[in-house]
PDB file of N, CA and C in Angstrom:
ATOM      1  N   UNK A   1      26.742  31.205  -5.501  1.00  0.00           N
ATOM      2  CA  UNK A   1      25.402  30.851  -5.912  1.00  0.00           C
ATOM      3  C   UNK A   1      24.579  32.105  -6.067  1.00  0.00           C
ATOM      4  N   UNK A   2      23.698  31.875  -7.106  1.00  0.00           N
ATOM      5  CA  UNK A   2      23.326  33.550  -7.149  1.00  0.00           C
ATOM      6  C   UNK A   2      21.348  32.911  -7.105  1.00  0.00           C
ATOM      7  N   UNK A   3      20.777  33.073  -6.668  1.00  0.00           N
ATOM      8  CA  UNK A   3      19.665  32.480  -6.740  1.00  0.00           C
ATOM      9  C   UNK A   3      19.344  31.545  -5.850  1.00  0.00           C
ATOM     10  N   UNK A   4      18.326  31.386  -5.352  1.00  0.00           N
ATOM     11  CA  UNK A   4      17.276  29.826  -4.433  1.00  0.00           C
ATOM     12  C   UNK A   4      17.254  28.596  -4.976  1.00  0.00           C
ATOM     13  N   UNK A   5      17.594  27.699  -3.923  1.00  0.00           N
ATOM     14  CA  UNK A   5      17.293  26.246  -4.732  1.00  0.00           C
ATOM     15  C   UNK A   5      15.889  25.984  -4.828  1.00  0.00           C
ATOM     16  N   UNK A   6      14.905  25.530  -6.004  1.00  0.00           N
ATOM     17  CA  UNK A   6      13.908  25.338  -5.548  1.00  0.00           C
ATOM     18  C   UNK A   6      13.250  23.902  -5.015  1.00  0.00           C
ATOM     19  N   UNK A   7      14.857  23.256  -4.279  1.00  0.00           N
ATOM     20  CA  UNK A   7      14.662  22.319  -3.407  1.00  0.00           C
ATOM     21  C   UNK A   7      13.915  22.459  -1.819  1.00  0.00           C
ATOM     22  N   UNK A   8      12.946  21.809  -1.725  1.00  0.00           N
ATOM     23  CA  UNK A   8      12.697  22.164  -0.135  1.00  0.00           C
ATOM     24  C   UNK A   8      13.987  21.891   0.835  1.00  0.00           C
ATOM     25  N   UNK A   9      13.353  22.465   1.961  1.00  0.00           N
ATOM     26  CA  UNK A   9      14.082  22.163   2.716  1.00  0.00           C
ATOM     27  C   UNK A   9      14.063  20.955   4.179  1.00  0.00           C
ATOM     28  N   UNK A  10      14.695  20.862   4.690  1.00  0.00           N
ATOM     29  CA  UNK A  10      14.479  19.584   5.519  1.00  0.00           C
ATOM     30  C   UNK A  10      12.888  19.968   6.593  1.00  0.00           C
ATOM     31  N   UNK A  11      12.933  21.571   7.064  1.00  0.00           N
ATOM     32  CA  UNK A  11      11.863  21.449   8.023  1.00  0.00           C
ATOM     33  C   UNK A  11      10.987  22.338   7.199  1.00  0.00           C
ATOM     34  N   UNK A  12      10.726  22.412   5.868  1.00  0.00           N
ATOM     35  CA  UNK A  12       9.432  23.131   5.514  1.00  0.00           C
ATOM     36  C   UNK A  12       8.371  22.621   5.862  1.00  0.00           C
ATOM     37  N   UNK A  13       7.344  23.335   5.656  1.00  0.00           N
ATOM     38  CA  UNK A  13       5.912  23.099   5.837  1.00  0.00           C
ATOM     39  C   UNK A  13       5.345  22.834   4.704  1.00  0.00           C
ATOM     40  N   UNK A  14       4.332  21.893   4.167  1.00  0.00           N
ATOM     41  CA  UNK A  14       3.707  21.888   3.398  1.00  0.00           C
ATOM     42  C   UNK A  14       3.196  22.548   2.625  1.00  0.00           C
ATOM     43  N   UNK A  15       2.534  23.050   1.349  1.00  0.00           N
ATOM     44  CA  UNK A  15       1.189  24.425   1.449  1.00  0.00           C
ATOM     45  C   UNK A  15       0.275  23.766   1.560  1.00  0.00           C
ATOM     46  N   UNK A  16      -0.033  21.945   1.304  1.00  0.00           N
ATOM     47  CA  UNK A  16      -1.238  22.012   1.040  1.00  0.00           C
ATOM     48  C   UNK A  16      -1.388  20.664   2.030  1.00  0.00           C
ATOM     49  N   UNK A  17      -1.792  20.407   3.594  1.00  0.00           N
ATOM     50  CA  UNK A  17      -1.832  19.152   4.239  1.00  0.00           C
ATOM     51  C   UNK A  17      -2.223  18.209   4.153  1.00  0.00           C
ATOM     52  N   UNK A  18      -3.268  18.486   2.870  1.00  0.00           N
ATOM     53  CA  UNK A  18      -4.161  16.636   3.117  1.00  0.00           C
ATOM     54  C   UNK A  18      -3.256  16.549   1.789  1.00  0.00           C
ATOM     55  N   UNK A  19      -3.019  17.160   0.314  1.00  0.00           N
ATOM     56  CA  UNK A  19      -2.009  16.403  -0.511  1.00  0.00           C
ATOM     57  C   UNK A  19      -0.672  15.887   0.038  1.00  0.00           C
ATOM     58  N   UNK A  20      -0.566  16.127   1.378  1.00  0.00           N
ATOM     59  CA  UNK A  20       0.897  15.699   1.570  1.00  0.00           C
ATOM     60  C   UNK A  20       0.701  14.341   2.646  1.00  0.00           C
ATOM     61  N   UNK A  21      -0.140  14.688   3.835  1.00  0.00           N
ATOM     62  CA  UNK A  21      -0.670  13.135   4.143  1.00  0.00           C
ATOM     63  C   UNK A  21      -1.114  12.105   3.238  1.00  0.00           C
ATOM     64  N   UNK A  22      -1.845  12.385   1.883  1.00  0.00           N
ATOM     65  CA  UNK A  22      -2.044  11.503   0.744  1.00  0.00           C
ATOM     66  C   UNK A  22      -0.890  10.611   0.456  1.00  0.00           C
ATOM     67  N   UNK A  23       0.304  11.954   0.099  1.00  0.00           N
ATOM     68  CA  UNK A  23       0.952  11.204  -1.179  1.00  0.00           C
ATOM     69  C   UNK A  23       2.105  10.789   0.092  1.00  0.00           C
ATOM     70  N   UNK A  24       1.877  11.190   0.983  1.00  0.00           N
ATOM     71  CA  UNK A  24       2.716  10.004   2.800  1.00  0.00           C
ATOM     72  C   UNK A  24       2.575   8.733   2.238  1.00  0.00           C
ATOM     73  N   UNK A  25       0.922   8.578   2.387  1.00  0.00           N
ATOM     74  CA  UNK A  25       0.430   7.012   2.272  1.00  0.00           C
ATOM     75  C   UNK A  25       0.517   6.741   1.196  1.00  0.00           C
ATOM     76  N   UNK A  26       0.295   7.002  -0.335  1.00  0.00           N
ATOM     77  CA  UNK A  26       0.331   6.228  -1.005  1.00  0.00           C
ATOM     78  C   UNK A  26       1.961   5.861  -1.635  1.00  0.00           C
ATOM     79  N   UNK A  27       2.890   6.675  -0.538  1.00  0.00           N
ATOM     80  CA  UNK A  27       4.490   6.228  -1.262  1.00  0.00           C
ATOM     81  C   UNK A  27       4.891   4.761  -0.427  1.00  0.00           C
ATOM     82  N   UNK A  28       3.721   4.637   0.231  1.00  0.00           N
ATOM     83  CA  UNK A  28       4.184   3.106   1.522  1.00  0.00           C
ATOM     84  C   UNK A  28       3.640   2.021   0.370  1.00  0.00           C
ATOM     85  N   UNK A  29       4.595   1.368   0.023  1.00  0.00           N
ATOM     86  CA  UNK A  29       4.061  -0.325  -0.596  1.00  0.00           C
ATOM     87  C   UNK A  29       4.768  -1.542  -0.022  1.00  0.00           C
ATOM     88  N   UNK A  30       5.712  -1.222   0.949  1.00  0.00           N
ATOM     89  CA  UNK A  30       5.983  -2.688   1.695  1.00  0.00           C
ATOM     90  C   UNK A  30       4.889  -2.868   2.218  1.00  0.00           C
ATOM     91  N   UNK A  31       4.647  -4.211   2.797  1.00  0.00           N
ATOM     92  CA  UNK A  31       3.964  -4.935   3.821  1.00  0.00           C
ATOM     93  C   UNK A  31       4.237  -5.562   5.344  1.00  0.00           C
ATOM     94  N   UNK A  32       5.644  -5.354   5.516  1.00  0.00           N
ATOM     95  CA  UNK A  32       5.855  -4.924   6.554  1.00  0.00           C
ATOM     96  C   UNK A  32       5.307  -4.185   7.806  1.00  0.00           C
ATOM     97  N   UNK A  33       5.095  -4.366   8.836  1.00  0.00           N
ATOM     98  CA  UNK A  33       5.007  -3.952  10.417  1.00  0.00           C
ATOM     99  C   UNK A  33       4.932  -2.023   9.916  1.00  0.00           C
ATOM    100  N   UNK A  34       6.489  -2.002   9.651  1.00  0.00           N
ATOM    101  CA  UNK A  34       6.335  -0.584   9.900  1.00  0.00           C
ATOM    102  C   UNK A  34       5.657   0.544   8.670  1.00  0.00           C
ATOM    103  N   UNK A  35       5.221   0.055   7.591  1.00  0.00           N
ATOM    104  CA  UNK A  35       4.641   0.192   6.055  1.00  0.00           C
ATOM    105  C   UNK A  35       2.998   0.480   7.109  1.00  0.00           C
ATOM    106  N   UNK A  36       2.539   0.201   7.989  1.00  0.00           N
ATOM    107  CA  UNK A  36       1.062  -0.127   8.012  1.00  0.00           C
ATOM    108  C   UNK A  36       0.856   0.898   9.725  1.00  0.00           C
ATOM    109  N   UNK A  37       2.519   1.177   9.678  1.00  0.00           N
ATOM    110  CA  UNK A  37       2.155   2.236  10.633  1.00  0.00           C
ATOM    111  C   UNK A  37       2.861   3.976  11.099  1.00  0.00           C
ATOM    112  N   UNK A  38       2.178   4.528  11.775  1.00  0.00           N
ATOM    113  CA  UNK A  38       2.243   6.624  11.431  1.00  0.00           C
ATOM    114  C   UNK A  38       2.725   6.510  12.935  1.00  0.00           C
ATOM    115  N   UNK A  39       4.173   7.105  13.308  1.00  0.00           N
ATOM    116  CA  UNK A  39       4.330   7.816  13.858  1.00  0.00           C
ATOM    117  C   UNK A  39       3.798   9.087  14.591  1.00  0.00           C
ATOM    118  N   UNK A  40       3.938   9.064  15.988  1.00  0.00           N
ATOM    119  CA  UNK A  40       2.820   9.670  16.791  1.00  0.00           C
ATOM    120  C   UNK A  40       3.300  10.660  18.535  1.00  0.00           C
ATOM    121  N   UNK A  41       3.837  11.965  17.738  1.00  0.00           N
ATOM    122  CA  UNK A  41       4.478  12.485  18.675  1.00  0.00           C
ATOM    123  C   UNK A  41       3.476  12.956  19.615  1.00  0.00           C
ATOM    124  N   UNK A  42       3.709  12.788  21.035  1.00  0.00           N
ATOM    125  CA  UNK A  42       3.073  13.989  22.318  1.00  0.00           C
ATOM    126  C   UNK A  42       4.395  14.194  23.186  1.00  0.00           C
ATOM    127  N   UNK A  43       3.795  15.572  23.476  1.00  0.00           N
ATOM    128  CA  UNK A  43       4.454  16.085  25.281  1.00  0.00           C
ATOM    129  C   UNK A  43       3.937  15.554  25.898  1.00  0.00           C
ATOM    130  N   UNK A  44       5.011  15.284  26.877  1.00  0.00           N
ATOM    131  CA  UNK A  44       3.878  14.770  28.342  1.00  0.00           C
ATOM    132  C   UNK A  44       5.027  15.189  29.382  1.00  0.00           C
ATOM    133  N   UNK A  45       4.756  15.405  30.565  1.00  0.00           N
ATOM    134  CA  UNK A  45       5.824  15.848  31.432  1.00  0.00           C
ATOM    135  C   UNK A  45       6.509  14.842  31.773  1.00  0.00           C
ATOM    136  N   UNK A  46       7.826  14.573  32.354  1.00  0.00           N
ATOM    137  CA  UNK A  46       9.098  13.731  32.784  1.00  0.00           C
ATOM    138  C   UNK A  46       8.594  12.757  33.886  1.00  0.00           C
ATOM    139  N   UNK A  47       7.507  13.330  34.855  1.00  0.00           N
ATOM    140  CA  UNK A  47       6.698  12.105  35.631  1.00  0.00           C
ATOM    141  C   UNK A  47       6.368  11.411  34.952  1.00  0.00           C
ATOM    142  N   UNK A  48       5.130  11.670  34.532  1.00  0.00           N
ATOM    143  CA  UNK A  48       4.526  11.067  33.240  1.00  0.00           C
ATOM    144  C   UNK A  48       5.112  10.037  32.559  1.00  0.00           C
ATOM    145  N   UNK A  49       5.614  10.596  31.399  1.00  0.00           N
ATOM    146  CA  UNK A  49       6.463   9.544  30.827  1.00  0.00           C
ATOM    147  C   UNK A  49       7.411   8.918  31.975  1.00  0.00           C
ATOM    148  N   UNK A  50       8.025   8.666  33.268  1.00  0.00           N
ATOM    149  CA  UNK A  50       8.186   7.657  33.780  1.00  0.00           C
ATOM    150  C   UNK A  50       6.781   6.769  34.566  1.00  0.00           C
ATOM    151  N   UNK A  51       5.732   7.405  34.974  1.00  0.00           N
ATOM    152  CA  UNK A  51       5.312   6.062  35.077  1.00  0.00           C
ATOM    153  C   UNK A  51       4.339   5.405  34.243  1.00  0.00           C
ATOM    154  N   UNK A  52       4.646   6.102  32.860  1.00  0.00           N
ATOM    155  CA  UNK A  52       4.230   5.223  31.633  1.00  0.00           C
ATOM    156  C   UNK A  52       4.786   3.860  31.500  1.00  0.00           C
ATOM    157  N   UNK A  53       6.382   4.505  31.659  1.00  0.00           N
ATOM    158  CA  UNK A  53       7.650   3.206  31.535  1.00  0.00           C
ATOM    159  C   UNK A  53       7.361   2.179  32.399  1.00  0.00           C
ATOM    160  N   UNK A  54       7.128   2.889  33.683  1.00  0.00           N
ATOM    161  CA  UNK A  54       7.070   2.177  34.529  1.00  0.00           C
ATOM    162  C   UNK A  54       6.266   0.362  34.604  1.00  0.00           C
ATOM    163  N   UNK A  55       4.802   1.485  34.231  1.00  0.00           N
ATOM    164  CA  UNK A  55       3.751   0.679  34.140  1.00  0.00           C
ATOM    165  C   UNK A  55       3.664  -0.483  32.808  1.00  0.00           C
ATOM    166  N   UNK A  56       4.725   0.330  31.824  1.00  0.00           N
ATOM    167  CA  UNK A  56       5.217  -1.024  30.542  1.00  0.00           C
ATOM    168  C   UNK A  56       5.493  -1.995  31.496  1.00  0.00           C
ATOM    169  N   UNK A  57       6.802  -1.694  31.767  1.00  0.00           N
ATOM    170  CA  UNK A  57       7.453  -2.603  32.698  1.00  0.00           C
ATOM    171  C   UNK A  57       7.125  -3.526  33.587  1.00  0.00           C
ATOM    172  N   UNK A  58       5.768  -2.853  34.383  1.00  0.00           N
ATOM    173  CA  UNK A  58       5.640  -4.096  35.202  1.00  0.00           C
ATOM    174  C   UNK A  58       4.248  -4.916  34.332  1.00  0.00           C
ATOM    175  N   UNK A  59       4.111  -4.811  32.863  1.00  0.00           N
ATOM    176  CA  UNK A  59       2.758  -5.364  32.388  1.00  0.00           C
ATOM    177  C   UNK A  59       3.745  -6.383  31.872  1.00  0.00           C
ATOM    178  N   UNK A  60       5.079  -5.832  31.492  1.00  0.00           N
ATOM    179  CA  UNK A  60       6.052  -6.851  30.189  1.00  0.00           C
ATOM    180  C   UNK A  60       6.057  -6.755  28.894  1.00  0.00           C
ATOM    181  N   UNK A  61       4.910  -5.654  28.956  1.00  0.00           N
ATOM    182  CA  UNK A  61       5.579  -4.596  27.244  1.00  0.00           C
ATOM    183  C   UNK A  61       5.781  -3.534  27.401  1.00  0.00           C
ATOM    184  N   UNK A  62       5.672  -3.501  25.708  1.00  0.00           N
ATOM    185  CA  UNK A  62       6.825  -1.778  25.443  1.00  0.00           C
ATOM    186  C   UNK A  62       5.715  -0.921  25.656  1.00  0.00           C
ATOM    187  N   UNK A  63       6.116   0.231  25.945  1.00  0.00           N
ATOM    188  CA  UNK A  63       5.394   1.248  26.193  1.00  0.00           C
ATOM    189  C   UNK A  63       5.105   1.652  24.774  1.00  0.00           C
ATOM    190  N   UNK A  64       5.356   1.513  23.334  1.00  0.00           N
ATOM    191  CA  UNK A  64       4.327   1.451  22.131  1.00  0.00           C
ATOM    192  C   UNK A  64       3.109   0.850  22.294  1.00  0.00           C
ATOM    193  N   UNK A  65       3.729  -0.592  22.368  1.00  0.00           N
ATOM    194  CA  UNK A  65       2.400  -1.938  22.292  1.00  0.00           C
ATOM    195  C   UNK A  65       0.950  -1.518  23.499  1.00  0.00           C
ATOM    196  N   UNK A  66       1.955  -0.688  24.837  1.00  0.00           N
ATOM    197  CA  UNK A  66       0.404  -0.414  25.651  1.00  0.00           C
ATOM    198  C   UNK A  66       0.229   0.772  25.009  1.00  0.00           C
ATOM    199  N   UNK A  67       0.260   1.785  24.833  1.00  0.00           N
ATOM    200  CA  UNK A  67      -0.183   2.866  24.162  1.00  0.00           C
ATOM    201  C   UNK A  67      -1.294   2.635  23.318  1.00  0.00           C
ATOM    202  N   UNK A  68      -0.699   1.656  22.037  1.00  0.00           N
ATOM    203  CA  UNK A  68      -1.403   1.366  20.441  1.00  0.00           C
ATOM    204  C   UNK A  68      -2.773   0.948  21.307  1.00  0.00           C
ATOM    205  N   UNK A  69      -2.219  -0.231  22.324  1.00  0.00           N
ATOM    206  CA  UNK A  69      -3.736  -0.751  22.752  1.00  0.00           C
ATOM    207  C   UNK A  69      -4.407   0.330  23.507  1.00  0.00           C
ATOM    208  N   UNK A  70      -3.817   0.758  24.609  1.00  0.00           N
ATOM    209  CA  UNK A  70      -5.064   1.788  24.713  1.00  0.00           C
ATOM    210  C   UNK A  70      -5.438   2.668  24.127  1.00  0.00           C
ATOM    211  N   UNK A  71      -4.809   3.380  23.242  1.00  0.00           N
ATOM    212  CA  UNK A  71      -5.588   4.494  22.182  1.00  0.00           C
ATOM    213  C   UNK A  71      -6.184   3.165  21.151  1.00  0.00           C
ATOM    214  N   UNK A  72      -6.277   2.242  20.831  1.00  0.00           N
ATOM    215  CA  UNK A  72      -7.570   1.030  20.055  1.00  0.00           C
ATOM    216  C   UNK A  72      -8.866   0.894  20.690  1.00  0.00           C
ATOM    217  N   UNK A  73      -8.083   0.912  22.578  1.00  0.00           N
ATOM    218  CA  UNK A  73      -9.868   0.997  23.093  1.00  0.00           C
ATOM    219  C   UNK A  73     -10.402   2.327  23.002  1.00  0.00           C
ATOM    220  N   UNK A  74      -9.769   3.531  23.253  1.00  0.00           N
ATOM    221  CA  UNK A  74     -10.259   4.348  23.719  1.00  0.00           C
ATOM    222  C   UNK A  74     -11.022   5.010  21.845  1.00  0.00           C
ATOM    223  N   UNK A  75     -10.217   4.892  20.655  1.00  0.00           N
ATOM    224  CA  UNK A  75     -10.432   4.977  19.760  1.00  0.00           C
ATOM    225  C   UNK A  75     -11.147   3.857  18.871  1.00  0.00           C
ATOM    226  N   UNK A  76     -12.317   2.918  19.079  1.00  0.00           N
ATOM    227  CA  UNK A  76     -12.394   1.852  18.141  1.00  0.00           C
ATOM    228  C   UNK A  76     -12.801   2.100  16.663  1.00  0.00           C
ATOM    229  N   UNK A  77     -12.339   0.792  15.970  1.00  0.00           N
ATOM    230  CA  UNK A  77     -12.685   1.183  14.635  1.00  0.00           C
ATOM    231  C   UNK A  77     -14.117   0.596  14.092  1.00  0.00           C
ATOM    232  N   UNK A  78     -14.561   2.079  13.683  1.00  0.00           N
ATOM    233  CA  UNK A  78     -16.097   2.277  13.408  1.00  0.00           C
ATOM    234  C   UNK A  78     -16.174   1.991  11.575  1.00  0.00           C
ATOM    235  N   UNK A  79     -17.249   1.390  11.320  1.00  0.00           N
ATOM    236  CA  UNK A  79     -17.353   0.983   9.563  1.00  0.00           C
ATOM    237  C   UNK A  79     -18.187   2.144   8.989  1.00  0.00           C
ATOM    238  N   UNK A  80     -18.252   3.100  10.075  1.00  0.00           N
ATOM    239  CA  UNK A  80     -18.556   4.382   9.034  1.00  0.00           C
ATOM    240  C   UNK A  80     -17.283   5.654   8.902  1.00  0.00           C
ATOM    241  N   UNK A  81     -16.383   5.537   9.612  1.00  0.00           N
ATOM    242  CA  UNK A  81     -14.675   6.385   9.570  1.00  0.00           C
ATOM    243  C   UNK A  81     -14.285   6.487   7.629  1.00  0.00           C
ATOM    244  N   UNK A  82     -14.160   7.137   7.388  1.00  0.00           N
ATOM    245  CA  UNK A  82     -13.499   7.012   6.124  1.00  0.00           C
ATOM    246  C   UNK A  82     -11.934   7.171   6.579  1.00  0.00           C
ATOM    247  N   UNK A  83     -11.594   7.845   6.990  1.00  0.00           N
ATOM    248  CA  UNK A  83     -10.284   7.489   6.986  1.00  0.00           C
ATOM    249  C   UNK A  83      -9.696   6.510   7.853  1.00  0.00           C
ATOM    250  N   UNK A  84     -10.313   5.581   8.582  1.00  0.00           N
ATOM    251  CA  UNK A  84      -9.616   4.345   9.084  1.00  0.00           C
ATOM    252  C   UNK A  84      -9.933   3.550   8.143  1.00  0.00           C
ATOM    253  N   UNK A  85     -11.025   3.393   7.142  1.00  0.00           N
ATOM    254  CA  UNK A  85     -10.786   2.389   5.994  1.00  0.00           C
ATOM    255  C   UNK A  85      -9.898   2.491   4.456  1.00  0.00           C
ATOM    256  N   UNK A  86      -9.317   3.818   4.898  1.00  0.00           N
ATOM    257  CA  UNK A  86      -8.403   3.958   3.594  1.00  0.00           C
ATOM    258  C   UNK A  86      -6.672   3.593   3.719  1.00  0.00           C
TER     259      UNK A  86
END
């Protein structure tokens, strides 16, 4: 091969972040559960995340479903946000 592909690559970076969160969302057109929702990495230390589990566990959900809800209270949705209404 004599030359660069000018294919990206699996872990590039963007150049430009909000055209690439854009064209994220507008490539979603199912209606589906997972179409209506963003993946959401943190660290947290190995305690931590066990008595996150923990505390799923003894409520009887997943440690998503309590999460989503408490970042909903702690985050509510306001009718002046532009980007929670898009």
């Amino acid at each position: 091969m004599s030359g660069r592909s000018s294919k990206r690559g699996f872990a590039s970076r963007p150049g430009d972040a909000e055209g690439w969160v854009k064209a994220s969302d507008a490539s979603r057109r199912r209606t589906d559960t997972a179409a209506l929702t963003a993946r959401l990495t943190i660290d947290v230390s190995p305690a931590l995340r066990g008595r996150i589990k923990v505390a799923a566990f003894q409520r009887g959900v997943t440690v998503a479903d309590m999460l989503r809800e408490l970042l909903a209270r702690e985050f509510p949705l306001r009718p002046e946000s532009r980007h929670e209404r898009q």
